[in-house]
Each structure stands twice: as C-alpha cells, then as structure tokens.
Protein backbone atom coordinates (compact mmCIF):
# COMPACT_ATOMS: atom_id res chain seq x y z
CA UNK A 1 20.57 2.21 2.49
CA UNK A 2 16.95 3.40 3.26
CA UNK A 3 18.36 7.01 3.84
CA UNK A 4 21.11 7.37 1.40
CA UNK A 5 19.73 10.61 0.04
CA UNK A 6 19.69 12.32 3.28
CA UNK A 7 22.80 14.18 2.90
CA UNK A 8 21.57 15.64 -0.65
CA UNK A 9 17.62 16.59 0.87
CA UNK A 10 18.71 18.04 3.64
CA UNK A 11 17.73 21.71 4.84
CA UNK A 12 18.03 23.37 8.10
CA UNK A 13 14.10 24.67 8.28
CA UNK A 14 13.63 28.05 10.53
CA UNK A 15 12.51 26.10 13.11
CA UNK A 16 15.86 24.66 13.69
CA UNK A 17 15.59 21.01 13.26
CA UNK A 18 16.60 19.41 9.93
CA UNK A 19 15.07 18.07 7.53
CA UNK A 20 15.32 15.87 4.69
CA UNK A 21 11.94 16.44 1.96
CA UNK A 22 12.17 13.76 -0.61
CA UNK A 23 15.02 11.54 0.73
CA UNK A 24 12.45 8.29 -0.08
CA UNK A 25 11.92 8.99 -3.73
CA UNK A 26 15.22 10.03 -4.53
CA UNK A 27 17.11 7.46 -2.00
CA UNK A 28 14.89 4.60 -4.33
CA UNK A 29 16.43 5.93 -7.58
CA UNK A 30 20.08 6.26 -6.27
CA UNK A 31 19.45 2.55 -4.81
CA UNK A 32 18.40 1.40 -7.88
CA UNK A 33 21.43 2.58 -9.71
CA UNK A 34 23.89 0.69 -6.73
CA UNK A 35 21.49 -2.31 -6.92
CA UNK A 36 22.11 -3.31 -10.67
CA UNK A 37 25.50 -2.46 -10.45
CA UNK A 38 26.11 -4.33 -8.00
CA UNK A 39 23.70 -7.17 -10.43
CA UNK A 40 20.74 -7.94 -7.75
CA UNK A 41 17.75 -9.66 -9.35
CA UNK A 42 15.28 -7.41 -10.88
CA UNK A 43 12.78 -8.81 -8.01
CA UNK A 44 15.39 -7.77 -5.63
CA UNK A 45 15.89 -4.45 -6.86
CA UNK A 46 12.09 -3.71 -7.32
CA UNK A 47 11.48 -4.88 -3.56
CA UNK A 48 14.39 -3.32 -1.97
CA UNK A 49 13.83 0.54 -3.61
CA UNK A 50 9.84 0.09 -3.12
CA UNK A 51 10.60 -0.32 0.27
CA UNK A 52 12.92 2.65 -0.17
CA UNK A 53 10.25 4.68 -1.71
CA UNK A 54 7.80 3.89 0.92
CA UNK A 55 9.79 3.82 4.40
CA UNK A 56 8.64 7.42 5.13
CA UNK A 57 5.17 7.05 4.37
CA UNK A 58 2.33 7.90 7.08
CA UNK A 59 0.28 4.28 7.67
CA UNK A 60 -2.43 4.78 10.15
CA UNK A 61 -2.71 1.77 12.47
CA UNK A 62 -6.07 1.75 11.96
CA UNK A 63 -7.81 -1.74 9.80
CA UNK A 64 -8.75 0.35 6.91
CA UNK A 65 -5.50 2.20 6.39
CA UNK A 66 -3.60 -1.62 6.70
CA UNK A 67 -6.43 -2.52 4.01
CA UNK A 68 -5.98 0.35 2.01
CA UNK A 69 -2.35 -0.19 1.81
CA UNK A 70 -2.11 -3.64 1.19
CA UNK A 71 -4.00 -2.97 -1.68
CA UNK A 72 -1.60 -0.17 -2.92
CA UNK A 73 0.93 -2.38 -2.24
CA UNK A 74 -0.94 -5.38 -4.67
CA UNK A 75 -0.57 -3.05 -7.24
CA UNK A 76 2.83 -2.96 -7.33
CA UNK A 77 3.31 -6.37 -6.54
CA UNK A 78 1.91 -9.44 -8.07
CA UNK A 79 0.96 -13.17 -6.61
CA UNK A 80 -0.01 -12.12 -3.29
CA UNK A 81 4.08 -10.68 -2.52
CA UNK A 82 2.24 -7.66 -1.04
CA UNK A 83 1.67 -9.26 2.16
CA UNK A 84 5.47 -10.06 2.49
CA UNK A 85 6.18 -6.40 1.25
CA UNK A 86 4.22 -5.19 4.27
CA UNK A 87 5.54 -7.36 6.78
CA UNK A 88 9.26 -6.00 5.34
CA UNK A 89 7.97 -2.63 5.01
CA UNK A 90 6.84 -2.95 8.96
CA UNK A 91 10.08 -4.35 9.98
CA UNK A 92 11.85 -1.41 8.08
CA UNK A 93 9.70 1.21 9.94
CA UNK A 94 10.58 -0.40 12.78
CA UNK A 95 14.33 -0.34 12.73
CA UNK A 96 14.49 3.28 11.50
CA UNK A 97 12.70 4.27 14.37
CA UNK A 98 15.49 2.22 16.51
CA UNK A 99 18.22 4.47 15.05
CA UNK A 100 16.03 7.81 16.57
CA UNK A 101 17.35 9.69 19.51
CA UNK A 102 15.64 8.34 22.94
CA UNK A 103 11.48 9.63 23.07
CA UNK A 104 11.35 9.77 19.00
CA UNK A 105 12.33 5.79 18.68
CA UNK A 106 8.92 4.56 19.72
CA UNK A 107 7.61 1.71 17.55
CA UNK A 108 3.81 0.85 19.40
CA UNK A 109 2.06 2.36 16.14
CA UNK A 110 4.12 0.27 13.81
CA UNK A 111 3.64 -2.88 15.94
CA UNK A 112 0.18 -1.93 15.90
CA UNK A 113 0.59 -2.42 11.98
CA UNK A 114 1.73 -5.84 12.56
CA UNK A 115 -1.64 -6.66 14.49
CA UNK A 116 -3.83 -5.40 12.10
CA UNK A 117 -2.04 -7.21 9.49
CA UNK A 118 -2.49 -10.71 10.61
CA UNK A 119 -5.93 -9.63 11.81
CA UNK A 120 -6.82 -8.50 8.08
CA UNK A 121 -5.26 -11.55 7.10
CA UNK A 122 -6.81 -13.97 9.64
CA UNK A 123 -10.43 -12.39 8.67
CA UNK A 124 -9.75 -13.01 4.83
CA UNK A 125 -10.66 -9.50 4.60
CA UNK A 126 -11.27 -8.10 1.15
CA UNK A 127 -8.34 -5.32 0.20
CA UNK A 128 -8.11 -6.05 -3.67
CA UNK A 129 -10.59 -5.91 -6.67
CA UNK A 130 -9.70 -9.55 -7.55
CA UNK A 131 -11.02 -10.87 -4.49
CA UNK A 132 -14.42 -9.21 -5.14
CA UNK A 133 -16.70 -11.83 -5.28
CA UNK A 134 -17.87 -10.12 -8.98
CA UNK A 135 -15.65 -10.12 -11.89
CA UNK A 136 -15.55 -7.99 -15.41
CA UNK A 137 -17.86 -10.73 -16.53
CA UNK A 138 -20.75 -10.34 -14.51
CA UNK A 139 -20.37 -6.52 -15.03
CA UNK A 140 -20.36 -7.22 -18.84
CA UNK A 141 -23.75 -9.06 -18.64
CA UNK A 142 -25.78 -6.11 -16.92
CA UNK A 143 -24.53 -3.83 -20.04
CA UNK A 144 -21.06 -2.22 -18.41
CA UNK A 145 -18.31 -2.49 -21.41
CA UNK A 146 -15.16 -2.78 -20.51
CA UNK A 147 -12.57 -0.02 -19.61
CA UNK A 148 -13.20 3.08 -17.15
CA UNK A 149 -16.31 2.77 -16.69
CA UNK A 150 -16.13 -1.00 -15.70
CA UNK A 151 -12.81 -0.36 -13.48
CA UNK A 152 -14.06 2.84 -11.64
CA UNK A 153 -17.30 0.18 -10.59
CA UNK A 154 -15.45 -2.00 -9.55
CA UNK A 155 -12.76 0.39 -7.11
CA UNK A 156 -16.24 1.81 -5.89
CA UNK A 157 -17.52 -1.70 -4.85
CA UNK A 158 -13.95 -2.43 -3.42
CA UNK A 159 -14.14 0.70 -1.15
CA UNK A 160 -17.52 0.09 0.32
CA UNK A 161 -16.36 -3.49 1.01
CA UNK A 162 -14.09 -2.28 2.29
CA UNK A 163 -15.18 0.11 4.31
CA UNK A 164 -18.29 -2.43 5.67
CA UNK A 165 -21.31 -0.63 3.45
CA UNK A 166 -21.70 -3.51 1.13
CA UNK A 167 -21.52 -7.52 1.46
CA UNK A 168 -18.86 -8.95 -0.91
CA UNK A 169 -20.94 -11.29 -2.65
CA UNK A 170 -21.94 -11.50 -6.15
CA UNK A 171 -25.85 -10.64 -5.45
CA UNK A 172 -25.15 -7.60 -3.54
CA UNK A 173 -22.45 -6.65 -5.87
CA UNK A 174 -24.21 -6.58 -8.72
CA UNK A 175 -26.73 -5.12 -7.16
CA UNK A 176 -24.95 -2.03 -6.21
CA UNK A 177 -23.15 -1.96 -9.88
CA UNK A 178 -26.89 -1.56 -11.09
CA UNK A 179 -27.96 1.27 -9.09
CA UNK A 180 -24.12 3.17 -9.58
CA UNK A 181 -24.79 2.36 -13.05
CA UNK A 182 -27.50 4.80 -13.05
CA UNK A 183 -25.78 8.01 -11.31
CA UNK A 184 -22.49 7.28 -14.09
C-alpha cells in the first residue's frame, strides 16, 4: 500500500528512468481514505499513512540523523510510540528496497539505522525536549515567559545536546539559557 500513488506521480523524466515525485504524501492521503473505510482504529490509520508519508524519506545512518528523527518522529507520536514507529519505519525501508531490481535492493544503510537505533537507545541518549534535564519551570525562574521565546531555548539546548556541545544537566542548562538569553 506504501506506493499506491505511483501510477498517478509518475513521469518519464528526459533521462529515461521514471519517476514518481510525491507518491509518499499523496499515497498517505489515498490510504487514509481506504483505511477508515475499511474502519481501522484511528491509531492504526495515523501509524500506517505516517509510515506512508515517510517511506521515501532520506535518513542518514549517521547517530545524529537517527536522533534527529526520532525526535521528529516524537512529535507526531506520543508516549514514547516513536521508537516503535522507527523500528516499523526501518522494516518498511527495508522491504521496499527488497522489491528493487538486483544492485538497487541493497539494505546495509537501513540496517545501519537499526544499529544506531538501539545504540541511541542503549546510551539513553537525549533526542526530545522532555528529556532535557531543564523544564519550562526552571526557564520561568531566570525571567524567560512562556511561549516562543521559552520553546526556541529550549530546541537550542536540545540541539547542542544533541549534537555533544552541552551536558544535559540542569546546571549547564541553565547556564547556557542565561547566556542565549542575552543574544535573543
């Protein structure tokens, strides 16, 4: 079902391969429309045309792209489900590249998904703003009010966590928050 708007996307390019530009995004709404009729579970239908939507999409199998991902994914998703998402997501990739012709149907980068995965997992590695080790709170208390200001912090502090500049605890946290308060 992952490809079902292939046939409508698809355009013979000058280079003479085909292609099929926004088969995800419209293959997730045309799923969507099967899904309820066929009266899946709203859960159901949200996971099944997310994973739709997102089959397609470029993931570097690199630890920060996993992290940075998982984190998209948490957006969409709530009480931790993003970490089943991605292992369904992976398994997805995986099988789509099965169904390539022989020398496109490799799958080491999206096994190399799976490894980072548990790694990031295994290292209780930070990849969402609630597992900062600061909260609205503490941001409230050194004069940041709540709303843009407070969220576009805190998505700072997430990335250089992240991304290894910062420690993810409170002192250093708030530390940082203090000086970026200063440049905002």
């Amino acid at each position: 079902m992952h490809d079902i708007a292939k046939p409508q996307c698809a355009s013979m390019e000058p280079d003479g391969y085909m292609h099929f530009y926004g088969h995800p995004e419209l293959g997730s709404k045309i799923a969507k429309e099967i899904l309820t009729t066929l009266k899946f579970s709203k859960a159901e239908i949200k996971t099944i045309t997310t994973l739709i939507y997102y089959h397609d999409e470029k993931i570097y199998a690199s630890y920060s792209d996993v992290a940075k991902w998982l984190n998209i994914f948490s957006g969409v998703f709530s009480n931790n489900k993003e970490i089943d998402f991605f292992k369904m997501l992976i398994v997805l990739k995986s099988a789509d590249r099965f169904a390539h012709k022989p020398g496109f149907n490799k799958t080491e980068k999206i096994d190399k998904l799976a490894i980072l995965l548990e790694e990031i997992l295994k290292a209780n590695a930070v990849y969402k703003v609630s597992q900062l080790k600061i909260s609205g709170e503490d941001l409230a208390k050194i004069g940041i009010g709540a709303g843009p200001e407070m969220g576009k912090l805190l998505n700072k502090c997430l990335e250089e966590v992240m991304q290894g500049k910062i420690e993810n605890s409170n002192e250093c946290l708030l530390r940082h928050c203090k000086t970026l308060k200063k440049f905002c």
